[in-house]
Protein backbone atom coordinates (compact mmCIF):
# COMPACT_ATOMS: atom_id res chain seq x y z
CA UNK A 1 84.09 137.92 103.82
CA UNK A 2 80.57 137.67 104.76
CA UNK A 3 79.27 137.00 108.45
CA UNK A 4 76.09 136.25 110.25
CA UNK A 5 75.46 135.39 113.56
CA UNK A 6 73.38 131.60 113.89
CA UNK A 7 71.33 133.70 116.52
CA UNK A 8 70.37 136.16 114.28
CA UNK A 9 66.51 136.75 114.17
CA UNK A 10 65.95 139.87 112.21
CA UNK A 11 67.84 137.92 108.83
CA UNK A 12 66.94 134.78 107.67
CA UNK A 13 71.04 133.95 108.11
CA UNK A 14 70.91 130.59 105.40
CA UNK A 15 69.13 132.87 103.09
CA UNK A 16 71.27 135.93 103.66
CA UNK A 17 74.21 133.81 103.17
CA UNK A 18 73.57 132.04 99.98
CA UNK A 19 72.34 134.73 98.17
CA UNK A 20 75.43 136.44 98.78
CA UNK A 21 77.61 133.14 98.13
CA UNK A 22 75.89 132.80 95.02
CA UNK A 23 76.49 136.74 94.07
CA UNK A 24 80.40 136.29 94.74
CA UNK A 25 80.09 132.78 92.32
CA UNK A 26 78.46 134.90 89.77
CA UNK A 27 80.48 137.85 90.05
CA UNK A 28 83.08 135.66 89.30
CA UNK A 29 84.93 136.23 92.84
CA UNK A 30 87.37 133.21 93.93
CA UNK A 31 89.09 134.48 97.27
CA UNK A 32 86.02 134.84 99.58
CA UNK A 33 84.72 132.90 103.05
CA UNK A 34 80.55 132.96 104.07
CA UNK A 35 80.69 132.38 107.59
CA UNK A 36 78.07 131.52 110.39
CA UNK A 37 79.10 131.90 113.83
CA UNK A 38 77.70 130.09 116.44
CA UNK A 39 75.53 131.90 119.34
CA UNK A 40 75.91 135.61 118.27
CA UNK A 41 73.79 137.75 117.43
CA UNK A 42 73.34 140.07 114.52
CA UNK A 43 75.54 142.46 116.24
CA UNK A 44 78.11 139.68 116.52
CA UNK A 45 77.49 139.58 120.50
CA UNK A 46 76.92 136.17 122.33
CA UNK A 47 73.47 135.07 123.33
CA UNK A 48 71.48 132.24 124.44
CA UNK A 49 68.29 133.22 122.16
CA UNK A 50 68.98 136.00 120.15
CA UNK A 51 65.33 137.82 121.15
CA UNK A 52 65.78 141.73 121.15
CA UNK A 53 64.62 141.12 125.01
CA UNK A 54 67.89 139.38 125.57
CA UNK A 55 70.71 142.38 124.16
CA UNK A 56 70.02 144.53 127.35
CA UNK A 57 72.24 141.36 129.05
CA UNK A 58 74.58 141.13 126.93
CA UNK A 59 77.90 142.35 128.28
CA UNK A 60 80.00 142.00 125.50
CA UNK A 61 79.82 145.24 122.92
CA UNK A 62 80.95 142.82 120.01
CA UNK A 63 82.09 138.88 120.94
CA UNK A 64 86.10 138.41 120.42
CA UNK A 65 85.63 135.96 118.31
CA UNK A 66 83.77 137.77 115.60
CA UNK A 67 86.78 139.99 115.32
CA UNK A 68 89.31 137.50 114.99
């Protein structure tokens, strides 16, 4: 399984993610998910912008959601 956060700004995230979906297509993996998750950041922690400025009020050390 591969995850980004859509708020990620340090990795282009539809880059990131294709490159590895294409990697598991060539590799020839079957069983896999490429997932974006809405709002979080890199560090799988919700945000409103995703700026670095932003993680010091962020009071979640990884969003439940990302875990599930």
């Amino acid at each position: 399984m591969s995850l980004n956060g859509s708020k990620e700004t340090q990795v282009n995230t539809s880059t990131n993610q294709s490159t590895i979906r294409n990697a598991l297509i060539k590799g020839g993996n079957k069983k896999y998910k490429v997932m974006e998750l809405e709002n979080l950041t890199h560090l799988f922690q919700e945000c409103k912008t995703g700026k670095m400025n932003e993680y010091k009020e962020i009071e979640h050390t990884m969003f439940p959601i990302a875990m599930n």
